[in-house]
PDB file of N, CA and C in Angstrom:
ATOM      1  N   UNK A   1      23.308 -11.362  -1.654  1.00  0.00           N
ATOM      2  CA  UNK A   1      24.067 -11.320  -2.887  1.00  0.00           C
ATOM      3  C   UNK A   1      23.154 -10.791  -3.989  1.00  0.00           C
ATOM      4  N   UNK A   2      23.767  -9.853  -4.711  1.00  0.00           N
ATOM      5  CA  UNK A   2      22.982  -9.384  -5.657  1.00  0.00           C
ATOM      6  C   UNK A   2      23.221  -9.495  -7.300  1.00  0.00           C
ATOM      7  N   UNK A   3      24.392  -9.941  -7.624  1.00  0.00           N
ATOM      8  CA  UNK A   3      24.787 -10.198  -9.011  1.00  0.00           C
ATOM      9  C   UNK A   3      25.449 -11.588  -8.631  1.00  0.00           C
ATOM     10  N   UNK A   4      25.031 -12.443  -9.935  1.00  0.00           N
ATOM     11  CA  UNK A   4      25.843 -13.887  -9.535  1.00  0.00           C
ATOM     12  C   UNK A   4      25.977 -14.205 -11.091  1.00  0.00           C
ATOM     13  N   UNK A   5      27.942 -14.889 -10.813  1.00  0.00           N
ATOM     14  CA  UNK A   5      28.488 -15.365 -12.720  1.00  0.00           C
ATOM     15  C   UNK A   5      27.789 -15.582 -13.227  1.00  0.00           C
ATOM     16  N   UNK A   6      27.954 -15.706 -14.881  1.00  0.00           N
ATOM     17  CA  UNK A   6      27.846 -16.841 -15.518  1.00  0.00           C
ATOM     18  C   UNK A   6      29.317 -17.270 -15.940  1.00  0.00           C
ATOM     19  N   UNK A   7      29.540 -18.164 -15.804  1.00  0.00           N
ATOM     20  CA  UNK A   7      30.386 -19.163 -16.565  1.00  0.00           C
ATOM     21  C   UNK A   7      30.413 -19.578 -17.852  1.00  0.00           C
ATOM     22  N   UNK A   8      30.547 -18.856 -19.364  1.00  0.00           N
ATOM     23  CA  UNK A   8      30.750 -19.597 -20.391  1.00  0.00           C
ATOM     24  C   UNK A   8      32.290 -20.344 -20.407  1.00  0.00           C
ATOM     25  N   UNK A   9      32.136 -21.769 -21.018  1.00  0.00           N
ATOM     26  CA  UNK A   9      33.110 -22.491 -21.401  1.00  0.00           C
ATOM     27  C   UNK A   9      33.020 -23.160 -22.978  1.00  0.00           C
ATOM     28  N   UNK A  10      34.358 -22.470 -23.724  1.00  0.00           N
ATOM     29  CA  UNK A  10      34.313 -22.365 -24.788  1.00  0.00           C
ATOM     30  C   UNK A  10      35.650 -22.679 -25.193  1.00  0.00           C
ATOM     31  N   UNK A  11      35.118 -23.332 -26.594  1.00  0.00           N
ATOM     32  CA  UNK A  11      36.894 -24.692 -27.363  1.00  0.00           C
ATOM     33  C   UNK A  11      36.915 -23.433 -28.577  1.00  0.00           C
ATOM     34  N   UNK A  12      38.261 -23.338 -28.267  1.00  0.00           N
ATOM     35  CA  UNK A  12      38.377 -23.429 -29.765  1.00  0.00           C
ATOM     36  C   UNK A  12      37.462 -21.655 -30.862  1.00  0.00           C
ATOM     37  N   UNK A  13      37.216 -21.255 -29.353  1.00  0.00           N
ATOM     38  CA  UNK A  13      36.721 -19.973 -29.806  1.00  0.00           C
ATOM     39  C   UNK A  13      34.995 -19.970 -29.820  1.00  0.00           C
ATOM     40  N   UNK A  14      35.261 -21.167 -29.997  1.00  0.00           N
ATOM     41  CA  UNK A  14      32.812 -21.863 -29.678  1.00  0.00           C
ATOM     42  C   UNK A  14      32.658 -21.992 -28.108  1.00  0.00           C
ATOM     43  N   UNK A  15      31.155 -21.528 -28.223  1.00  0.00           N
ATOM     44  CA  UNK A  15      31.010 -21.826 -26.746  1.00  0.00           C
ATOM     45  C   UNK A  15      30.225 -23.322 -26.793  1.00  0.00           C
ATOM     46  N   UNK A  16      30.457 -24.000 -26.238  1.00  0.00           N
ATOM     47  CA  UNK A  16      30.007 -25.288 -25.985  1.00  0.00           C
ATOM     48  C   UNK A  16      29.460 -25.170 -24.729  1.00  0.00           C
ATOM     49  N   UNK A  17      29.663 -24.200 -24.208  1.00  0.00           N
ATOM     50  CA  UNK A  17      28.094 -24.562 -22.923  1.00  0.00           C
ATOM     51  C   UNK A  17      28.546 -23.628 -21.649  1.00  0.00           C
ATOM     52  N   UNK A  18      27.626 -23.254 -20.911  1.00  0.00           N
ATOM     53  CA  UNK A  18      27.459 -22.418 -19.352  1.00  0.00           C
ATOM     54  C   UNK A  18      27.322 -22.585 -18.406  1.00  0.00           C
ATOM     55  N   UNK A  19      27.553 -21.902 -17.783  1.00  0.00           N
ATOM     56  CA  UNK A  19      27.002 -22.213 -16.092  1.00  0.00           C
ATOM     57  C   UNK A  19      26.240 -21.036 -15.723  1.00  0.00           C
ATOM     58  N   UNK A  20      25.159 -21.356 -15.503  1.00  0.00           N
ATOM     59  CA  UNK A  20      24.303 -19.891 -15.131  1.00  0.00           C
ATOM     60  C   UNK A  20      24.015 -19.673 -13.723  1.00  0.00           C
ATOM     61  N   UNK A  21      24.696 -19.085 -12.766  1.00  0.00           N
ATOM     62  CA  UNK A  21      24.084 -18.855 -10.934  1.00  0.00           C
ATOM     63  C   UNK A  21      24.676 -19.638 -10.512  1.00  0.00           C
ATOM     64  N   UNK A  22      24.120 -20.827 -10.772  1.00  0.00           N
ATOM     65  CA  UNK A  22      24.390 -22.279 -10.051  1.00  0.00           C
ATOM     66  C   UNK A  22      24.493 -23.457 -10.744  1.00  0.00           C
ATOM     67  N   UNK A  23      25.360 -24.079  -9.893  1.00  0.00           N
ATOM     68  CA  UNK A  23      25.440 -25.263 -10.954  1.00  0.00           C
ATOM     69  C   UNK A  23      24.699 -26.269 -10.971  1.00  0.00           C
ATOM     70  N   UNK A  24      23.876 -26.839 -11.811  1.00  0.00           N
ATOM     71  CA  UNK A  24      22.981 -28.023 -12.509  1.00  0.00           C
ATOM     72  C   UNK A  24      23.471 -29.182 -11.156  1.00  0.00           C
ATOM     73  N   UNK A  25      24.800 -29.328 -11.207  1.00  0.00           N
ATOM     74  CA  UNK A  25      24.996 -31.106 -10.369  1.00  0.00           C
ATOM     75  C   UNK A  25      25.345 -30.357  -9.096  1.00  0.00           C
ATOM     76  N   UNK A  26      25.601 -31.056  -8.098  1.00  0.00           N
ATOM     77  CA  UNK A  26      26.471 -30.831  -6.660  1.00  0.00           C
ATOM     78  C   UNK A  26      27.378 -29.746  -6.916  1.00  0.00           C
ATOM     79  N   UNK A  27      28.160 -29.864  -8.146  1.00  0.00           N
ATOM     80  CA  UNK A  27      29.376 -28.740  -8.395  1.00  0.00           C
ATOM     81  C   UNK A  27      29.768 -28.121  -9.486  1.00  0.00           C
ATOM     82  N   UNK A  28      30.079 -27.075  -9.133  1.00  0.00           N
ATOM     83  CA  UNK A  28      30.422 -25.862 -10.353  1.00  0.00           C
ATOM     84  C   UNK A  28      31.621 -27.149 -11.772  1.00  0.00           C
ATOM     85  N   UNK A  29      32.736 -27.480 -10.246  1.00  0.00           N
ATOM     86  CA  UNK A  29      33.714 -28.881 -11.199  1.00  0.00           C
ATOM     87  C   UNK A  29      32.574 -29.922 -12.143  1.00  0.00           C
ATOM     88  N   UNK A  30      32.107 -30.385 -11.550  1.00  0.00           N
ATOM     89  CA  UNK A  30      31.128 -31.387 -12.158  1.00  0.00           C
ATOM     90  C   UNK A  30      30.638 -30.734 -13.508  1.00  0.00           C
ATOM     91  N   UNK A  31      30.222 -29.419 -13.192  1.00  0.00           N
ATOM     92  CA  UNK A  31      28.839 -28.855 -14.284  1.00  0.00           C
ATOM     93  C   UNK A  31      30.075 -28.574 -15.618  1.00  0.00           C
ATOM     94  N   UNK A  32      31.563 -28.010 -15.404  1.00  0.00           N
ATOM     95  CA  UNK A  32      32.247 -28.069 -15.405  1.00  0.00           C
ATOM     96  C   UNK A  32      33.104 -29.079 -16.784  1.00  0.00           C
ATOM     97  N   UNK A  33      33.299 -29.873 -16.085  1.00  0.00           N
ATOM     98  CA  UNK A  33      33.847 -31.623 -16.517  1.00  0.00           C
ATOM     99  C   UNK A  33      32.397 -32.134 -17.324  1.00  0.00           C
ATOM    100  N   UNK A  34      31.174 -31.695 -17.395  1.00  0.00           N
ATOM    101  CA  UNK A  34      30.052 -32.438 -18.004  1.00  0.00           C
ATOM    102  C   UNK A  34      30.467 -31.233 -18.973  1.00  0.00           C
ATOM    103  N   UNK A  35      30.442 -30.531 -19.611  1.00  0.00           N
ATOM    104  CA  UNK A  35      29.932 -29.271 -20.591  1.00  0.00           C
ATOM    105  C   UNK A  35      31.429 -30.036 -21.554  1.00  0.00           C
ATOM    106  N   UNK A  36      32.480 -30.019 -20.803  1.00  0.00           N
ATOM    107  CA  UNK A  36      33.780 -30.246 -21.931  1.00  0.00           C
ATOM    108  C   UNK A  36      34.036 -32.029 -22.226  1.00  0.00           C
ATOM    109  N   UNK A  37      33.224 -32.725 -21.425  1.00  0.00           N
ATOM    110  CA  UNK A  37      32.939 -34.358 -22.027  1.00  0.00           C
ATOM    111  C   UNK A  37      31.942 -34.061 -23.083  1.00  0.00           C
ATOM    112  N   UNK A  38      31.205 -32.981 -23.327  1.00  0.00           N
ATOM    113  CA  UNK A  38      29.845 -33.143 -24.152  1.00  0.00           C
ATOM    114  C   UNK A  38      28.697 -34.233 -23.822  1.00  0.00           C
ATOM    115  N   UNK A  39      28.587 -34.227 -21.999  1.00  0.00           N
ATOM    116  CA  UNK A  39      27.395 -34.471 -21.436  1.00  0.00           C
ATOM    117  C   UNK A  39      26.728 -33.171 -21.113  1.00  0.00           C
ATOM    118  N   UNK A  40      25.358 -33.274 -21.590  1.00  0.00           N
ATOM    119  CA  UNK A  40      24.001 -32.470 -21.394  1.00  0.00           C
ATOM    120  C   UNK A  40      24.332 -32.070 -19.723  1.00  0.00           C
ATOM    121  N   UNK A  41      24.055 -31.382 -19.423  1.00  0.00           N
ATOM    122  CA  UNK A  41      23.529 -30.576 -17.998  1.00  0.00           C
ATOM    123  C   UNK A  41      22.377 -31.106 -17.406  1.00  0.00           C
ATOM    124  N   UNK A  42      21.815 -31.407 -16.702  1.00  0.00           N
ATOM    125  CA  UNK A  42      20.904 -32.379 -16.243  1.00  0.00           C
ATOM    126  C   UNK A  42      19.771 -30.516 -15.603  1.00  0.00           C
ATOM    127  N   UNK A  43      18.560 -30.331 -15.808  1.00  0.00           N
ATOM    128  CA  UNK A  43      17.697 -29.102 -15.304  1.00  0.00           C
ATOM    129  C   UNK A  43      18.268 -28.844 -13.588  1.00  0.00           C
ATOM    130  N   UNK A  44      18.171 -27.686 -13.388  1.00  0.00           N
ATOM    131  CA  UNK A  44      18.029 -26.797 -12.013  1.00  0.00           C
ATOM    132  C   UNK A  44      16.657 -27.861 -11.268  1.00  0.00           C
ATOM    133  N   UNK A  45      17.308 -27.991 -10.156  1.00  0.00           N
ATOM    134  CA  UNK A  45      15.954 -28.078  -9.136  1.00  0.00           C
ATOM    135  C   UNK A  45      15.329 -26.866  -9.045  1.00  0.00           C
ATOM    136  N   UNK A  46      13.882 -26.854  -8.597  1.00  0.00           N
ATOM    137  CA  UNK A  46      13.271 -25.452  -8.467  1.00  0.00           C
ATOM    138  C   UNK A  46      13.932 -24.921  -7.071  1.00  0.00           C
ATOM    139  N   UNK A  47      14.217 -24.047  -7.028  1.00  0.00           N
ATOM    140  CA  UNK A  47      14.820 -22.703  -6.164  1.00  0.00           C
ATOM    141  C   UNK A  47      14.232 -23.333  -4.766  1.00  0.00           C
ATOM    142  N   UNK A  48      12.852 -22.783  -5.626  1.00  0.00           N
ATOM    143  CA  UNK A  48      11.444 -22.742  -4.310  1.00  0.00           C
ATOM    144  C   UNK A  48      11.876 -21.672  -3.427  1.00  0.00           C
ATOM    145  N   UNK A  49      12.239 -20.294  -4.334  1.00  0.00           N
ATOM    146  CA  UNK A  49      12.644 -19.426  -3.083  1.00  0.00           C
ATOM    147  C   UNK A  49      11.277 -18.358  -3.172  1.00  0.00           C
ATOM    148  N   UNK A  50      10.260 -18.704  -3.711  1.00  0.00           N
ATOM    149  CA  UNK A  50       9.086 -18.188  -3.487  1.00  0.00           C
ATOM    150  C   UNK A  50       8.485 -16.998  -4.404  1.00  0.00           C
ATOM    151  N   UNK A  51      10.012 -16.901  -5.284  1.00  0.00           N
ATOM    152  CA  UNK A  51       9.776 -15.588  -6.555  1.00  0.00           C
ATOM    153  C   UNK A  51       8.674 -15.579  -7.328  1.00  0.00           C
ATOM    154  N   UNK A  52       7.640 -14.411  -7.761  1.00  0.00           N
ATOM    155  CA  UNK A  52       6.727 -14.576  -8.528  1.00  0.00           C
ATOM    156  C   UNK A  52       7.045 -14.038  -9.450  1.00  0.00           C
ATOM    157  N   UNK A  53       6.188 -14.752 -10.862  1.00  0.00           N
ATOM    158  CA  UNK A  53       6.882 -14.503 -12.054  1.00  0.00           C
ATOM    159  C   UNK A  53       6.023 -13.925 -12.996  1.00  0.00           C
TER     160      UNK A  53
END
């Protein structure tokens, strides 16, 4: 795979928050349902897919 979403989710014309690649919890729903409760996103685990930066 070579291009992957982002997900902005936005009220009201504001963006109140994203989904970037992947989602933060178990699920895109979750990351989802946290951004429009106005719970924080909890950090990405590291990849660990070996990319140098």
């Amino acid at each position: 795979m070579k291009r992957v979403p982002t997900i902005v989710v936005r009220r009201n014309g504001e963006e109140i928050g994203r989904v970037i690649e992947t989602p933060s919890t178990a699920t895109l729903d979750r990351d989802v349902a946290m951004i429009l409760n106005g719970i924080p996103l909890p950090p990405k685990p590291d990849a660990g897919d070996g990319a140098k930066k």
